[in-house]
N, C-alpha and C. Protein backbone atom coordinates (compact mmCIF):
# COMPACT_ATOMS: atom_id res chain seq x y z
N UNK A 1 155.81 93.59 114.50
CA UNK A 1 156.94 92.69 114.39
C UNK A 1 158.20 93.55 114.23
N UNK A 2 159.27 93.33 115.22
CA UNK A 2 160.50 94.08 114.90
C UNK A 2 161.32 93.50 113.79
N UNK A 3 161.89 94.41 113.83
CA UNK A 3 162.88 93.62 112.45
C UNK A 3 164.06 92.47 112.78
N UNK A 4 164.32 92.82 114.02
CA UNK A 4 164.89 90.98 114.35
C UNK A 4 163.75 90.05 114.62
N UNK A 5 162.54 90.18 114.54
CA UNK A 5 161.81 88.96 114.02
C UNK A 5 161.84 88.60 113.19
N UNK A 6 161.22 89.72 111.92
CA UNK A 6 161.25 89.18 111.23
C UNK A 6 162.51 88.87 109.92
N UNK A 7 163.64 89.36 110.24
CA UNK A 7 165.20 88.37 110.01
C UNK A 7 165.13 87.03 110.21
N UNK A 8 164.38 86.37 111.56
CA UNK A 8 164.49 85.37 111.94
C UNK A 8 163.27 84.78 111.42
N UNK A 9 161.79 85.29 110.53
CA UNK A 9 161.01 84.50 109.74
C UNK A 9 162.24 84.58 108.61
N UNK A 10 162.37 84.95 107.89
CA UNK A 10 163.46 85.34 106.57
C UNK A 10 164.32 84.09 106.75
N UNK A 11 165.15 83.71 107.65
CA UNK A 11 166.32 83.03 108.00
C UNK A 11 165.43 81.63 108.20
N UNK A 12 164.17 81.25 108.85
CA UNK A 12 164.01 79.92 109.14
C UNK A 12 163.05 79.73 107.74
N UNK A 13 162.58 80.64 106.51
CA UNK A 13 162.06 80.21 105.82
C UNK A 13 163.04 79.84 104.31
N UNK A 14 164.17 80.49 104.69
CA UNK A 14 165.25 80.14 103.86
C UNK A 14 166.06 78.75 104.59
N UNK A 15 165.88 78.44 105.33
CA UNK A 15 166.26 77.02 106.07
C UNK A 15 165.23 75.69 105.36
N UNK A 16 163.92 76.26 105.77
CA UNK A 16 163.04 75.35 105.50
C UNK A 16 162.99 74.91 103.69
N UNK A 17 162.88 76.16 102.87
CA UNK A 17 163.44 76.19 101.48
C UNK A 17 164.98 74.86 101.42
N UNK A 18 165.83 75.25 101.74
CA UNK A 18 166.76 74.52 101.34
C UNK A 18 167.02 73.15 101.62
N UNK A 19 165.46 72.37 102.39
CA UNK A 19 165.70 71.23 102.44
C UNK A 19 163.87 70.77 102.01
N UNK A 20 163.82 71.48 100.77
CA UNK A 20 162.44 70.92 100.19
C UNK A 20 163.40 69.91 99.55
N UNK A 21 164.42 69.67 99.18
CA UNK A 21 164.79 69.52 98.01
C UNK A 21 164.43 67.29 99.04
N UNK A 22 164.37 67.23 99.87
CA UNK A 22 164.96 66.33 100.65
C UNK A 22 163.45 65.92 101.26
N UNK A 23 162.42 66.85 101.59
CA UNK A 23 161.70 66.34 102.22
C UNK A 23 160.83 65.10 101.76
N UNK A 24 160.93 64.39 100.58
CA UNK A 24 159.89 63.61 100.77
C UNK A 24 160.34 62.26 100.43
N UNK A 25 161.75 62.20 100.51
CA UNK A 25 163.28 60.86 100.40
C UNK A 25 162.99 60.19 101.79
N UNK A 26 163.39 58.81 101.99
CA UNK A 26 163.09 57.67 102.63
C UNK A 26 163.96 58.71 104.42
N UNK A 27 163.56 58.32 105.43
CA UNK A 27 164.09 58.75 106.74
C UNK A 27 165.86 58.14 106.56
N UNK A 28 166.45 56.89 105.87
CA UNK A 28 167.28 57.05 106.04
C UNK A 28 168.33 58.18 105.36
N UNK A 29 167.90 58.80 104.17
CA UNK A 29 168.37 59.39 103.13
C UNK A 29 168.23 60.64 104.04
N UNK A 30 167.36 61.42 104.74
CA UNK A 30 166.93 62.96 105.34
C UNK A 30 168.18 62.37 106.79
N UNK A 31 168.19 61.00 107.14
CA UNK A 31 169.69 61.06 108.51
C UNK A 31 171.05 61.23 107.93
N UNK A 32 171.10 60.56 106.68
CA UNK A 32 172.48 60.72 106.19
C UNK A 32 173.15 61.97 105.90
N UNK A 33 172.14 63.20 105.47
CA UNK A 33 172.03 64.55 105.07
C UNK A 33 172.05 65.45 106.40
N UNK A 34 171.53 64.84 107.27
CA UNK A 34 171.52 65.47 108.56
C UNK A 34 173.13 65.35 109.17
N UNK A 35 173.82 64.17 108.95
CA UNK A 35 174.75 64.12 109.66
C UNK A 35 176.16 64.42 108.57
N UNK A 36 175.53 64.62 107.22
CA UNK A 36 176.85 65.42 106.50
C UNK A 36 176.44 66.83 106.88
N UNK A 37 175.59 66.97 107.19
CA UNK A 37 175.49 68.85 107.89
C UNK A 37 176.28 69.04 108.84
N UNK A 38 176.30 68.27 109.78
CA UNK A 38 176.97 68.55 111.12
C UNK A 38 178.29 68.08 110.64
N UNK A 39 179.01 66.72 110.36
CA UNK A 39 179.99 66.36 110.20
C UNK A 39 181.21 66.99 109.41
N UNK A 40 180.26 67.05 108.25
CA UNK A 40 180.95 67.91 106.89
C UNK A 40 181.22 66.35 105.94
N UNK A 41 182.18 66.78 105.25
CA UNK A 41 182.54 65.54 104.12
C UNK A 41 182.98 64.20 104.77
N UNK A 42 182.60 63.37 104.23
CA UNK A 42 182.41 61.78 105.08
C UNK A 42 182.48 60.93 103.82
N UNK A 43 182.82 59.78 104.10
CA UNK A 43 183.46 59.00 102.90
C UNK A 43 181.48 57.54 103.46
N UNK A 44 181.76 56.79 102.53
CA UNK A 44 180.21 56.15 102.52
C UNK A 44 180.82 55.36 103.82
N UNK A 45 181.58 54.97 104.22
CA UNK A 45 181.47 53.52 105.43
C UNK A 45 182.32 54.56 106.64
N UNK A 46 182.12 55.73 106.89
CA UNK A 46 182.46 56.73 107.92
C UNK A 46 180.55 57.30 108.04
N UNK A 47 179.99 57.57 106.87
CA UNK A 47 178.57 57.45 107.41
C UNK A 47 178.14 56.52 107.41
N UNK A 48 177.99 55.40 107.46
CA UNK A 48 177.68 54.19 107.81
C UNK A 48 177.90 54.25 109.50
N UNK A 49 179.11 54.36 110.09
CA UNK A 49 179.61 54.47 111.22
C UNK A 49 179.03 55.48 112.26
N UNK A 50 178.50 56.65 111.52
CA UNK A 50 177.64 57.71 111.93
C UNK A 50 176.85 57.28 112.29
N UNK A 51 175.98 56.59 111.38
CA UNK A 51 174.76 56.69 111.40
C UNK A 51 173.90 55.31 111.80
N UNK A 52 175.23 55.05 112.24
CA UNK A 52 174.60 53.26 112.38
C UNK A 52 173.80 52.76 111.60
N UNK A 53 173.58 53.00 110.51
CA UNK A 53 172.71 51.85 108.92
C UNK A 53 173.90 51.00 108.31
N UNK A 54 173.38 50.08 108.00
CA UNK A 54 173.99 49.15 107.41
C UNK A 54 174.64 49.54 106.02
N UNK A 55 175.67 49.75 105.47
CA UNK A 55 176.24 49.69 104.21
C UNK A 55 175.08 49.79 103.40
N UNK A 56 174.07 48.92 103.09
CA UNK A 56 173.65 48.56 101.79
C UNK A 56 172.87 50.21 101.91
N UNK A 57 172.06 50.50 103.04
CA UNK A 57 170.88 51.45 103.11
C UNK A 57 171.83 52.82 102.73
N UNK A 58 172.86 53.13 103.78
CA UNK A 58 173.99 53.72 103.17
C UNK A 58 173.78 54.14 101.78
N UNK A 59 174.56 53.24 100.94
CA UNK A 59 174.05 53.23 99.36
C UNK A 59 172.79 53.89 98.72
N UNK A 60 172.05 53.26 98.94
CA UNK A 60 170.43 53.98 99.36
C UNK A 60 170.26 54.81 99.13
N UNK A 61 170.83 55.95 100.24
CA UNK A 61 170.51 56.93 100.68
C UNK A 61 170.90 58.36 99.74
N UNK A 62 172.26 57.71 100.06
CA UNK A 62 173.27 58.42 99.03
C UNK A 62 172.50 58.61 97.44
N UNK A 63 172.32 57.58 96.69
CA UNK A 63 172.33 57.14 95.28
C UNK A 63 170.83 57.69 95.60
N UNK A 64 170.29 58.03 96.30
CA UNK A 64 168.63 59.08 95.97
C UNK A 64 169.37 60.49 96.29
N UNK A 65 169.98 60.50 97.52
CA UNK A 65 170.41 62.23 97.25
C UNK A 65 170.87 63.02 96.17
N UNK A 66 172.01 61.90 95.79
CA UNK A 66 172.28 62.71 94.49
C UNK A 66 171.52 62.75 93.51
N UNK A 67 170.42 61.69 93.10
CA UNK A 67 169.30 61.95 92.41
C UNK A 67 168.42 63.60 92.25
N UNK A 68 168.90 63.53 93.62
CA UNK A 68 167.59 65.24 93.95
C UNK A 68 168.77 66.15 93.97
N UNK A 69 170.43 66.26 94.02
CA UNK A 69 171.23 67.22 93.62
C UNK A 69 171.66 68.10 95.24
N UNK A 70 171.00 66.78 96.47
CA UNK A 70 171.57 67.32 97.24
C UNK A 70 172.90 67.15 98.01
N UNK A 71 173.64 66.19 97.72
CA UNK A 71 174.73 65.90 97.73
C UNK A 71 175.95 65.53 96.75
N UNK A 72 177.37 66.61 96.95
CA UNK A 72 178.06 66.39 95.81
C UNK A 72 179.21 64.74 96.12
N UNK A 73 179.22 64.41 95.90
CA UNK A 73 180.85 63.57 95.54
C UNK A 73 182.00 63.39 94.70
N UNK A 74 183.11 63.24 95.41
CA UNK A 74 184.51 63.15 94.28
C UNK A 74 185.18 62.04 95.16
N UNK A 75 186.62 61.87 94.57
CA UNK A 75 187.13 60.66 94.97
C UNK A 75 188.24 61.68 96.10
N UNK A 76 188.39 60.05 97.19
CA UNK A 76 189.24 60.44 97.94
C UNK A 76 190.59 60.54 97.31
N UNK A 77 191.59 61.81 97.58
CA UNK A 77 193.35 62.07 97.10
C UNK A 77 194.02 60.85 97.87
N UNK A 78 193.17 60.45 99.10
CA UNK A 78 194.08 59.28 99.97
C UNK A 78 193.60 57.74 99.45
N UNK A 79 192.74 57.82 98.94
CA UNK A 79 192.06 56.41 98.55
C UNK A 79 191.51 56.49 97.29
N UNK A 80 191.94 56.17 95.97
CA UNK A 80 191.06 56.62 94.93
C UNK A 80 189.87 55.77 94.72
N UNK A 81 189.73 54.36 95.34
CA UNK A 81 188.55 53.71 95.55
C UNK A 81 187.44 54.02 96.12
N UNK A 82 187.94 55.31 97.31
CA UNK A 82 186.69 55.77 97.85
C UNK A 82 186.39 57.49 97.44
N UNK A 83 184.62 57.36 97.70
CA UNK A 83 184.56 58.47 97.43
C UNK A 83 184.00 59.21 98.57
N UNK A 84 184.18 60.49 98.67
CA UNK A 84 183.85 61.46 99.82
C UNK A 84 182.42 62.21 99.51
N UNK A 85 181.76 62.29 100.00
CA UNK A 85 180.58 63.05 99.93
C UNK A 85 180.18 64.20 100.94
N UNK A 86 179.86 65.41 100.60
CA UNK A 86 179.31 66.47 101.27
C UNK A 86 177.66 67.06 100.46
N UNK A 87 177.23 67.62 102.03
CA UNK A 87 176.14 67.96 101.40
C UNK A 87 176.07 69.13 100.50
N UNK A 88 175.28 69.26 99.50
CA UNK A 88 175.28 70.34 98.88
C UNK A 88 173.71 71.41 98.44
N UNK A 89 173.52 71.11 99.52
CA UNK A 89 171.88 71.86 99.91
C UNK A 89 171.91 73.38 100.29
């Protein structure tokens, strides 16, 4: 094995590590996390819009992630009613 292999076992087993935290949360909770990866910080009814789930599952999803500490939230500076969420995996 050369050593850019195995960088690239190293790199996909530190990938796979950083989403134990997630693997065994409902499929909508592992899409919502998927698409604050790509997106970045998203307010709850902008992933809703993502992700096409309904508001309530939304909620859901969220309120188990942060359970497991993989997503942070604070309030929006433009909206103090809403809050913004990014992943933090």
């Amino acid at each position: 094995m050369s050593a850019s292999d195995a960088e690239a076992v190293r790199e996909g087993d530190a990938q796979t590590d950083r989403w134990e935290r997630v693997r065994d949360l409902p499929p909508s909770a592992k899409l919502v996390a998927k698409v604050l990866e790509y997106e970045g910080t998203l307010s709850q009814s902008e992933l809703a819009e993502e992700t096409l789930l309904p508001p309530r599952t939304v909620r859901y999803a969220l309120s188990r992630l942060e359970e497991h500490d993989a997503v942070d939230s604070r309030f929006s500076f433009t909206d103090a009613r809403k809050r913004l969420y990014s992943l933090s995996l």
